[in-house]
PDB file of N, CA and C in Angstrom:
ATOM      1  N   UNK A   1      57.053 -15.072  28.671  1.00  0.00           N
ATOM      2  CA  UNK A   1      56.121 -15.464  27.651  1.00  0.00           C
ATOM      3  C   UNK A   1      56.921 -15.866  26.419  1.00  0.00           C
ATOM      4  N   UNK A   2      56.479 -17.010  25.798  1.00  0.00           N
ATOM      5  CA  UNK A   2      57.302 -17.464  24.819  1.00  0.00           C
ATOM      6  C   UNK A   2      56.624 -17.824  23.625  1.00  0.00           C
ATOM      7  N   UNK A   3      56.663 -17.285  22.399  1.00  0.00           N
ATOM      8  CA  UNK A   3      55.812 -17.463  20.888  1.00  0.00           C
ATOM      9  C   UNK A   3      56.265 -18.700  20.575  1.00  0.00           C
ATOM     10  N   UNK A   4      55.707 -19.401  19.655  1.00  0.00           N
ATOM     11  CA  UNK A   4      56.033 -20.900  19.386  1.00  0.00           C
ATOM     12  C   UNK A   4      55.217 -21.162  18.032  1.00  0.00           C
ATOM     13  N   UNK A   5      56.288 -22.103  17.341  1.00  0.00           N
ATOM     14  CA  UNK A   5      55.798 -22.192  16.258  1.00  0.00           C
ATOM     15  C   UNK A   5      55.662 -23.481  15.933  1.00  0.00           C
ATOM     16  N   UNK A   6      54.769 -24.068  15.878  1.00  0.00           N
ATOM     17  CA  UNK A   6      55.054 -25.598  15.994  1.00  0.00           C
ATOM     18  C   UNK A   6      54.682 -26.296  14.399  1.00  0.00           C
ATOM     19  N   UNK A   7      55.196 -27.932  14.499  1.00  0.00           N
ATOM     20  CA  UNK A   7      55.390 -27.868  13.321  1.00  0.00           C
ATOM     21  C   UNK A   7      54.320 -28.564  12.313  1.00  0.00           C
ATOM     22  N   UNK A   8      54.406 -29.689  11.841  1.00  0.00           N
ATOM     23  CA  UNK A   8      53.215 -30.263  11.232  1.00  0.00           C
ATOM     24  C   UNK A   8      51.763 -30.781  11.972  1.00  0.00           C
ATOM     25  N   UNK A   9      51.457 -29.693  12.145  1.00  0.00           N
ATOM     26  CA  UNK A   9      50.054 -29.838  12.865  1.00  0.00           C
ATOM     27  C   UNK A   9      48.721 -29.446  12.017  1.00  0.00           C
ATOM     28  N   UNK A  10      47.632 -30.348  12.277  1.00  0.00           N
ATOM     29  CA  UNK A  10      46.668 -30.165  11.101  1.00  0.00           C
ATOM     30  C   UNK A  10      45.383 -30.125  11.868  1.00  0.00           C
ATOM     31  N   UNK A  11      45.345 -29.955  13.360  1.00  0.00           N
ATOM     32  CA  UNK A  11      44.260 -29.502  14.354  1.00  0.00           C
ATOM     33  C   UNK A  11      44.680 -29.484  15.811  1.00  0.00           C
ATOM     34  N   UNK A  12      43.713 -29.115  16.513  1.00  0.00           N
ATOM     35  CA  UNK A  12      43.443 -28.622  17.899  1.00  0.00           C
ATOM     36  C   UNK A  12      44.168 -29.525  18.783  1.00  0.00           C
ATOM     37  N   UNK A  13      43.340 -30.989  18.420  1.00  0.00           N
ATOM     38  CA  UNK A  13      43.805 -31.841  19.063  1.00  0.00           C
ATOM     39  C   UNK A  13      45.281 -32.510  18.799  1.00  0.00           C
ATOM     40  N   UNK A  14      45.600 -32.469  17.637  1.00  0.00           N
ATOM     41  CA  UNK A  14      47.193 -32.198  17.431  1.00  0.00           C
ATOM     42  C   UNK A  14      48.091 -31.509  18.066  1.00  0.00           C
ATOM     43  N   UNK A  15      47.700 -30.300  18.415  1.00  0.00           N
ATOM     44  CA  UNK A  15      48.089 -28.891  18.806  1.00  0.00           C
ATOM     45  C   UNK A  15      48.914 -29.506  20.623  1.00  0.00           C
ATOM     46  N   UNK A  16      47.553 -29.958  21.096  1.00  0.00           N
ATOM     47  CA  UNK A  16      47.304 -30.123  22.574  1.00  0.00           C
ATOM     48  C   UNK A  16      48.226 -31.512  22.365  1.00  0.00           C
ATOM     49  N   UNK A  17      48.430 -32.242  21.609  1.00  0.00           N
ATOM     50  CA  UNK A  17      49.253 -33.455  22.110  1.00  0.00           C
ATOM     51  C   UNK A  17      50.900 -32.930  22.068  1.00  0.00           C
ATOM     52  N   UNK A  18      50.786 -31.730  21.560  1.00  0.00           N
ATOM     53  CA  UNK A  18      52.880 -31.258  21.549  1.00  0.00           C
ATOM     54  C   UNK A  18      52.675 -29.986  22.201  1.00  0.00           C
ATOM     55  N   UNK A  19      51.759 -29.104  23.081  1.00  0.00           N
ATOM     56  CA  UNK A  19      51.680 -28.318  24.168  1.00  0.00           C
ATOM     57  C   UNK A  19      51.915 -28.953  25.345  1.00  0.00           C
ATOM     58  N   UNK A  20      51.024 -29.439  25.441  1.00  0.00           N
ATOM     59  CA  UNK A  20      50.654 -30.797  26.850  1.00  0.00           C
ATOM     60  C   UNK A  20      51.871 -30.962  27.498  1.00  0.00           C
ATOM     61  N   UNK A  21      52.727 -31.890  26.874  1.00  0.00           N
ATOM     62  CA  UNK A  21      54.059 -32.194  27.158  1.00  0.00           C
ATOM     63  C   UNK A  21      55.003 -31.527  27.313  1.00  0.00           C
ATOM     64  N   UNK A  22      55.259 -30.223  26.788  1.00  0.00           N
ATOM     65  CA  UNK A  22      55.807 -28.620  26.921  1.00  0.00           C
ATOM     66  C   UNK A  22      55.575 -28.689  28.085  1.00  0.00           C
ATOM     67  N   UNK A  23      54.335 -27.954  28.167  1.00  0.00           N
ATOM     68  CA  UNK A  23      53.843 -27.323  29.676  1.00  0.00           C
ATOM     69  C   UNK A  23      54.130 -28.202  30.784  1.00  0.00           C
ATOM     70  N   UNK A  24      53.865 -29.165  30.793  1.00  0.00           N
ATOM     71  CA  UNK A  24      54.154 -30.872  32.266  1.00  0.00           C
ATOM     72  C   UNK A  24      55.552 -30.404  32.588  1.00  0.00           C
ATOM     73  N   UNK A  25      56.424 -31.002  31.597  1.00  0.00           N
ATOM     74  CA  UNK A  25      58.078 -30.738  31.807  1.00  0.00           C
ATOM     75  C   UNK A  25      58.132 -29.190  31.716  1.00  0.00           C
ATOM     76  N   UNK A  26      58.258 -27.978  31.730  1.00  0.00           N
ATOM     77  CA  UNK A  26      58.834 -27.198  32.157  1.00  0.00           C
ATOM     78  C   UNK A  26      58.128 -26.961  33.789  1.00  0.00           C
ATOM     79  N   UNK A  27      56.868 -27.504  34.046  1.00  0.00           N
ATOM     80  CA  UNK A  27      56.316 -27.695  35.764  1.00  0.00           C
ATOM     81  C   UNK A  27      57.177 -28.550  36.244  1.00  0.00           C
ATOM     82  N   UNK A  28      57.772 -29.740  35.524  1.00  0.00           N
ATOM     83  CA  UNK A  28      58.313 -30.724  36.639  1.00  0.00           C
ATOM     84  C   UNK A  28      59.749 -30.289  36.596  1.00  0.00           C
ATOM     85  N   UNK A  29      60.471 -29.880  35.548  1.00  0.00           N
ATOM     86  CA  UNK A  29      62.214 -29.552  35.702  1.00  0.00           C
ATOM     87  C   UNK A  29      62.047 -28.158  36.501  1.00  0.00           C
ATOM     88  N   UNK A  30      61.657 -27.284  36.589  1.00  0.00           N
ATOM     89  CA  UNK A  30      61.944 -26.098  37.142  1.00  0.00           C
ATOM     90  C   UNK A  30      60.861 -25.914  38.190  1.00  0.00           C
ATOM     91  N   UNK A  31      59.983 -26.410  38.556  1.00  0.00           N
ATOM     92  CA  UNK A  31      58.863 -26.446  39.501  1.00  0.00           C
ATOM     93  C   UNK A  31      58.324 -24.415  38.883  1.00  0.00           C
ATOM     94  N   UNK A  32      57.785 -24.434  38.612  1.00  0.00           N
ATOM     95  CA  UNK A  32      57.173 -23.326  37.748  1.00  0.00           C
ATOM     96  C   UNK A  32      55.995 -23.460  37.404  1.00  0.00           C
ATOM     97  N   UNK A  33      55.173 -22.242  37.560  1.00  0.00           N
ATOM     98  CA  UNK A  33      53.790 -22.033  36.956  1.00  0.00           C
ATOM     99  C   UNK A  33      53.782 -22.128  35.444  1.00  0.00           C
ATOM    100  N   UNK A  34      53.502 -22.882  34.581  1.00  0.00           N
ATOM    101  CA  UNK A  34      53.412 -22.452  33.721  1.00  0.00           C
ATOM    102  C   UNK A  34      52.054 -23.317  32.514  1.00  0.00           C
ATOM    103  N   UNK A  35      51.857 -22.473  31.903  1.00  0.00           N
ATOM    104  CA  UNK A  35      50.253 -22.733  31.174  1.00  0.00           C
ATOM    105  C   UNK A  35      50.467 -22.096  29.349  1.00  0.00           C
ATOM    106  N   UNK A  36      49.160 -22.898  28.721  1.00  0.00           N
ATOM    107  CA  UNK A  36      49.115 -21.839  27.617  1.00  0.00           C
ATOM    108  C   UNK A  36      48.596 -20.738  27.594  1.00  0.00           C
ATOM    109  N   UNK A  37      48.823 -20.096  27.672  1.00  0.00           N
ATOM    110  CA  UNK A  37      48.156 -18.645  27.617  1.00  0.00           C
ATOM    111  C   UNK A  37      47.763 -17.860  26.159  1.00  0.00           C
ATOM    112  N   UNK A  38      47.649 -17.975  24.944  1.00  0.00           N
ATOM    113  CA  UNK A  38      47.635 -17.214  24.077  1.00  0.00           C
ATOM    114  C   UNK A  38      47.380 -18.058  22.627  1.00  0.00           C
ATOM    115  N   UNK A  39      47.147 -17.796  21.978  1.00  0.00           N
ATOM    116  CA  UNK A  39      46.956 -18.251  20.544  1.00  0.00           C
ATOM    117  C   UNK A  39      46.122 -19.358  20.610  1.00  0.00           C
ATOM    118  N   UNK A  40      45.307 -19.388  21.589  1.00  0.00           N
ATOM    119  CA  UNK A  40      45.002 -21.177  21.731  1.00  0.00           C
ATOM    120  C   UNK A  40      43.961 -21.828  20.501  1.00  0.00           C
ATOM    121  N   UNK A  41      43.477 -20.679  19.566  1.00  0.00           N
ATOM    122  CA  UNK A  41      42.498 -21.311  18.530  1.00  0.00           C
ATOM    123  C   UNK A  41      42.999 -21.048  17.238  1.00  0.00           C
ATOM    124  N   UNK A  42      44.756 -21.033  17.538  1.00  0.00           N
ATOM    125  CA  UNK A  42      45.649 -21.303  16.526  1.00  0.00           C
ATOM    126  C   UNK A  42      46.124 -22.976  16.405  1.00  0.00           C
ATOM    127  N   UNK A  43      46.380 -23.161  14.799  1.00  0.00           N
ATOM    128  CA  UNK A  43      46.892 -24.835  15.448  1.00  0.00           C
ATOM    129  C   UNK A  43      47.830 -24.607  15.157  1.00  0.00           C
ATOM    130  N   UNK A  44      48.826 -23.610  14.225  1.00  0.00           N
ATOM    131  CA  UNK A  44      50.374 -23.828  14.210  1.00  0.00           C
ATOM    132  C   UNK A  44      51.221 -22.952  15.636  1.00  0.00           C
ATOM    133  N   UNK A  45      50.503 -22.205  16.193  1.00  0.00           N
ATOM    134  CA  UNK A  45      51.003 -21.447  16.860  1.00  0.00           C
ATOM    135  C   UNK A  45      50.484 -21.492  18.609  1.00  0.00           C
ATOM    136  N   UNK A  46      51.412 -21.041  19.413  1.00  0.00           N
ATOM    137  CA  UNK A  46      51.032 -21.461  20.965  1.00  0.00           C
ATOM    138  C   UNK A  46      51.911 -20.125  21.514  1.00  0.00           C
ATOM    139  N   UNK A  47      51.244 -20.051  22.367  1.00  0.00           N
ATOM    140  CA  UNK A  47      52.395 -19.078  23.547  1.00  0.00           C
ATOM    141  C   UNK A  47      51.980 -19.726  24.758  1.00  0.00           C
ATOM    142  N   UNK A  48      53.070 -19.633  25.541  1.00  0.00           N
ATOM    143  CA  UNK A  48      53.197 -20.785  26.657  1.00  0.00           C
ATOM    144  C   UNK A  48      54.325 -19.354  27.466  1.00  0.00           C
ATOM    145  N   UNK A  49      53.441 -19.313  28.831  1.00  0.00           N
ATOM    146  CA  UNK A  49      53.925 -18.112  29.822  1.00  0.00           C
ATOM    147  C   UNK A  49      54.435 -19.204  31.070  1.00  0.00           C
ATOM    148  N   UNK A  50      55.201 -18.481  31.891  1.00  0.00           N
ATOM    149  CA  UNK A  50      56.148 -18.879  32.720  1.00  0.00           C
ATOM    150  C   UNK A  50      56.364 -18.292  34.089  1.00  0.00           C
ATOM    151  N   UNK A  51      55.896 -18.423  35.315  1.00  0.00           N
ATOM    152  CA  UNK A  51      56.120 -17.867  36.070  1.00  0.00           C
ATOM    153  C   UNK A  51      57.411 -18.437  37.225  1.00  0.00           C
ATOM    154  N   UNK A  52      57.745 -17.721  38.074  1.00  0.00           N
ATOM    155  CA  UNK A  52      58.358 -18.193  39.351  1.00  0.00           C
ATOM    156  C   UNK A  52      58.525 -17.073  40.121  1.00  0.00           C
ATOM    157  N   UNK A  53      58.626 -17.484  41.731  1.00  0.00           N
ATOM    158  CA  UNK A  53      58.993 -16.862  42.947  1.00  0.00           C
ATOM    159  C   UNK A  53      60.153 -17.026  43.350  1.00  0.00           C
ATOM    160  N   UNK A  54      61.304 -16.385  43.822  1.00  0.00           N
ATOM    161  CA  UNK A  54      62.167 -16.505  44.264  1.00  0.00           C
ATOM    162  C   UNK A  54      62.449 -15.591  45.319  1.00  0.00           C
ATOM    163  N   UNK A  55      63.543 -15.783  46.256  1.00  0.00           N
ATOM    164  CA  UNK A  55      63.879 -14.409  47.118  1.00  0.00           C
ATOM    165  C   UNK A  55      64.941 -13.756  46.564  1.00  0.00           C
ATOM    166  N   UNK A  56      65.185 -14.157  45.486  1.00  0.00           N
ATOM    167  CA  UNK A  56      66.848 -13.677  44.374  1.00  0.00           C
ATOM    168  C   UNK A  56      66.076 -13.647  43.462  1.00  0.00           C
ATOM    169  N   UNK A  57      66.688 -11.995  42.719  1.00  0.00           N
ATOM    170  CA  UNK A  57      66.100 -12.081  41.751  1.00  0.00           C
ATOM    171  C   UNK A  57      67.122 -12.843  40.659  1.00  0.00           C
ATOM    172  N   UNK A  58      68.620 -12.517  40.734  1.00  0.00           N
ATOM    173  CA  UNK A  58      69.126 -13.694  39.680  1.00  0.00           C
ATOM    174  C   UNK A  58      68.957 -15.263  39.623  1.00  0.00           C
ATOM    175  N   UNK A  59      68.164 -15.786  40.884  1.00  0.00           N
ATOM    176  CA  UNK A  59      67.737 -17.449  40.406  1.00  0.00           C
ATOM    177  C   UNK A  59      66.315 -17.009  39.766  1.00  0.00           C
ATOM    178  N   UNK A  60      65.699 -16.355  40.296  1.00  0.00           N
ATOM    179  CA  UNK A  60      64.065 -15.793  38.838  1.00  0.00           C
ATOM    180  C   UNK A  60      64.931 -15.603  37.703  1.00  0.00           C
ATOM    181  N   UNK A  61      66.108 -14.997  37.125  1.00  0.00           N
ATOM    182  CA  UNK A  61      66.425 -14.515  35.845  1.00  0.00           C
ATOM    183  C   UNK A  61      67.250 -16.543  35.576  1.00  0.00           C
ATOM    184  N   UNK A  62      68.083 -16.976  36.148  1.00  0.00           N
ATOM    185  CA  UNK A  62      68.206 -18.315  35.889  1.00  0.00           C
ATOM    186  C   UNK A  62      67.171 -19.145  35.574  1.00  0.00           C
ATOM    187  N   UNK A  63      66.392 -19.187  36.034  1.00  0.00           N
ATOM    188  CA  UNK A  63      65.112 -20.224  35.932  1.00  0.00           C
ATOM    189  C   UNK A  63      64.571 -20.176  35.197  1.00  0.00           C
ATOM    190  N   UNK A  64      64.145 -18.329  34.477  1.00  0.00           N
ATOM    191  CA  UNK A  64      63.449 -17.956  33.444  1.00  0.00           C
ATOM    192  C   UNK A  64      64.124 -18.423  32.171  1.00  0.00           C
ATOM    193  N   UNK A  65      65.649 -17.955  32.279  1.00  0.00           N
ATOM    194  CA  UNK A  65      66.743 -18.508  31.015  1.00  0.00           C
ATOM    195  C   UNK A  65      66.644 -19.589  30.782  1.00  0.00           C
ATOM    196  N   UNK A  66      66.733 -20.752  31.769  1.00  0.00           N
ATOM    197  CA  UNK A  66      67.112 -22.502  31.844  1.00  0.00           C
ATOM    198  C   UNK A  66      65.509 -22.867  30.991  1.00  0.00           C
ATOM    199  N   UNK A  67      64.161 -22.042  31.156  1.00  0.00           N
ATOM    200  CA  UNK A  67      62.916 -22.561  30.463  1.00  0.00           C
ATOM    201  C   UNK A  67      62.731 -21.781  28.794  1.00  0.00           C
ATOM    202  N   UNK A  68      63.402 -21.082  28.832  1.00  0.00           N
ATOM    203  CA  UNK A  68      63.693 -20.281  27.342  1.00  0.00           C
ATOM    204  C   UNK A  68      64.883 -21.416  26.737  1.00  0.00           C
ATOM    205  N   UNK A  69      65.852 -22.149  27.225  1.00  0.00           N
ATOM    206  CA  UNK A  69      66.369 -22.791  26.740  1.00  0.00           C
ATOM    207  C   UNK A  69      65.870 -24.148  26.430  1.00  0.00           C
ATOM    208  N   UNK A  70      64.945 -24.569  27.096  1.00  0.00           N
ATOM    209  CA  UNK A  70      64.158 -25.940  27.245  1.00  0.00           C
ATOM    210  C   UNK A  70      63.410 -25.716  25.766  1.00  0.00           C
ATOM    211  N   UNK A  71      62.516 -24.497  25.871  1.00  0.00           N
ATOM    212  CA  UNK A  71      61.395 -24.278  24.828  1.00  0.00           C
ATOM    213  C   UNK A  71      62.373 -24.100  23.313  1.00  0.00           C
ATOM    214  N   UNK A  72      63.601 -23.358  23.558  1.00  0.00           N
ATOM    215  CA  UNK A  72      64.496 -23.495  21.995  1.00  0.00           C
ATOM    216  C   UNK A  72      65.373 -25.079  21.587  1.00  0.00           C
ATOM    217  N   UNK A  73      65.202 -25.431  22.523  1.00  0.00           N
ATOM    218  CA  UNK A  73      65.331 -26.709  21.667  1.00  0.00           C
ATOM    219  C   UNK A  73      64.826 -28.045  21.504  1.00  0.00           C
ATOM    220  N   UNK A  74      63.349 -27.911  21.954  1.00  0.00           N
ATOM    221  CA  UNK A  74      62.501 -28.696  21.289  1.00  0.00           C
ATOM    222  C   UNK A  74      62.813 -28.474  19.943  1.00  0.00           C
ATOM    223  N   UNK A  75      62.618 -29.988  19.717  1.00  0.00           N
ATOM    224  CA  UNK A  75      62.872 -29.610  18.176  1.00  0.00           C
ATOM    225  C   UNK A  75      61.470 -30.002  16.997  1.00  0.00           C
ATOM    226  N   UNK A  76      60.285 -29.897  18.085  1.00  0.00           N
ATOM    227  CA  UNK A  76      58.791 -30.227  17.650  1.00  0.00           C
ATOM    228  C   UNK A  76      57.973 -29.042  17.518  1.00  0.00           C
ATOM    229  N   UNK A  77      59.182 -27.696  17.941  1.00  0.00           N
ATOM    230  CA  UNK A  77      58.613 -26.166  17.887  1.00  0.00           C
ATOM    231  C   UNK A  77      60.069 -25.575  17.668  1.00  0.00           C
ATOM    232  N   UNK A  78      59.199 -24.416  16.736  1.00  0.00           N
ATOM    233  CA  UNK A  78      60.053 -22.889  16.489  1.00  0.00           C
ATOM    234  C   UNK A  78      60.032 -22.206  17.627  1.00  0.00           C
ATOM    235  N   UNK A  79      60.909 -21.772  18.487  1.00  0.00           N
ATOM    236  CA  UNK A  79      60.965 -20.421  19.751  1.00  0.00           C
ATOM    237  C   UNK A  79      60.702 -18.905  18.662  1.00  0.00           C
ATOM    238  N   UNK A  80      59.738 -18.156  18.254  1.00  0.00           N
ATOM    239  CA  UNK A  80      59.681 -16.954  17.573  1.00  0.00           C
ATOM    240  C   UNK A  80      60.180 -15.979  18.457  1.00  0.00           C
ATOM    241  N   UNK A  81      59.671 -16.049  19.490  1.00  0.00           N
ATOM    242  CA  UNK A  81      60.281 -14.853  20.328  1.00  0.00           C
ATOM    243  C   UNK A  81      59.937 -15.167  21.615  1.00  0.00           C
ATOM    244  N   UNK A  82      60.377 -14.828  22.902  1.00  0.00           N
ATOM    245  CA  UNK A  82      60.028 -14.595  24.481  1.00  0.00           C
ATOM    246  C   UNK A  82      60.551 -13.268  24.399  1.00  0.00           C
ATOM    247  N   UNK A  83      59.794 -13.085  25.734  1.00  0.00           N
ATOM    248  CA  UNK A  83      59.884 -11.754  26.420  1.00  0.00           C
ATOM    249  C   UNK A  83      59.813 -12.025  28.080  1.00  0.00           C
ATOM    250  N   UNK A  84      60.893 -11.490  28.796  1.00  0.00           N
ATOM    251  CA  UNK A  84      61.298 -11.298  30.435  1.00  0.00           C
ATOM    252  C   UNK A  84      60.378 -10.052  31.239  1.00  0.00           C
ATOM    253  N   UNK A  85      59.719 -11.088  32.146  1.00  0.00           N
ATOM    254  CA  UNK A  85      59.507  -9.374  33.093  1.00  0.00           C
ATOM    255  C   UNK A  85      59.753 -10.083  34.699  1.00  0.00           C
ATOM    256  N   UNK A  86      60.643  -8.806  35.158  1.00  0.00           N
ATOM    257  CA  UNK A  86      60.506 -10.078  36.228  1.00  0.00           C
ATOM    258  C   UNK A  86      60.356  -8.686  37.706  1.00  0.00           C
ATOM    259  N   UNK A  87      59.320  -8.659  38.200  1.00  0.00           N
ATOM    260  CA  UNK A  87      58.910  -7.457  39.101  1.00  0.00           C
ATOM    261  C   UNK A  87      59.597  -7.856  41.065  1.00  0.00           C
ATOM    262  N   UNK A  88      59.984  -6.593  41.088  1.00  0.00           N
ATOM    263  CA  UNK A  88      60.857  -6.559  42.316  1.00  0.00           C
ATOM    264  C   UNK A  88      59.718  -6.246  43.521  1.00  0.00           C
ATOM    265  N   UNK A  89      59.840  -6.194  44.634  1.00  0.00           N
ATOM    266  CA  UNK A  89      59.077  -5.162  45.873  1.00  0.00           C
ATOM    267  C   UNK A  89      58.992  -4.052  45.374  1.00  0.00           C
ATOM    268  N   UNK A  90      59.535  -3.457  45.171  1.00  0.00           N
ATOM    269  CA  UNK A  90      59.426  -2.008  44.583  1.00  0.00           C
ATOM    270  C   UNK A  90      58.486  -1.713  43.562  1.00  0.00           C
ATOM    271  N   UNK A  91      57.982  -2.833  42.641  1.00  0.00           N
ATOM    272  CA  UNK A  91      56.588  -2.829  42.030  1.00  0.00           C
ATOM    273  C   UNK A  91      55.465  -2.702  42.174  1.00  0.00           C
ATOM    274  N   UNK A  92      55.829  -3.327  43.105  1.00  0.00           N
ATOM    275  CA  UNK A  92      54.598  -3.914  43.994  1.00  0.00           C
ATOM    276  C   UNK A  92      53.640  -2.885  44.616  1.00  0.00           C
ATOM    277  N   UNK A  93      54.465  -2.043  44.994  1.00  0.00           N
ATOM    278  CA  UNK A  93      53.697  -0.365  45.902  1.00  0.00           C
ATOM    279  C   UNK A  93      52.730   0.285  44.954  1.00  0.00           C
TER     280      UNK A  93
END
């Protein structure tokens, strides 16, 4: 999950024209679930969550890193913070 601070935006539909394009490209470079999830009736602010499957968990911790790096350097958003969870078989029970 990743906080976002985006920048001169003055509505909704503003909002959705520099999410939109976020969300597409981190689905098409990393083939990944990913959506807005959070703040959505904010216009400076977005959180944009991230999923993937792997049978390794260090390509899930790569994949997760390589889209935390995508989202910090847009340079049409602030990265405020992400947060990692990444659940094993052993969760699962």
């Amino acid at each position: 999950m990743a906080d976002l601070l985006l920048g001169d935006i003055r509505s909704l539909k503003d909002k959705r024209g520099v999410v939109r394009p976020i969300v597409a490209e981190l689905r098409r470079r990393f083939e990944v679930a990913a959506a807005e999830t959070g703040a959505q009736e904010l216009y400076r602010r977005a959180e944009i969550s991230v999923s993937t499957v792997s049978g390794e968990h260090g390509r899930v911790l790569d994949t997760l890193q390589a889209c935390e790096r995508l989202l910090a350097g847009r340079p049409e958003v602030e990265l405020l913070s992400s947060r990692q969870r990444v659940l094993d078989d052993d969760d699962l029970d």
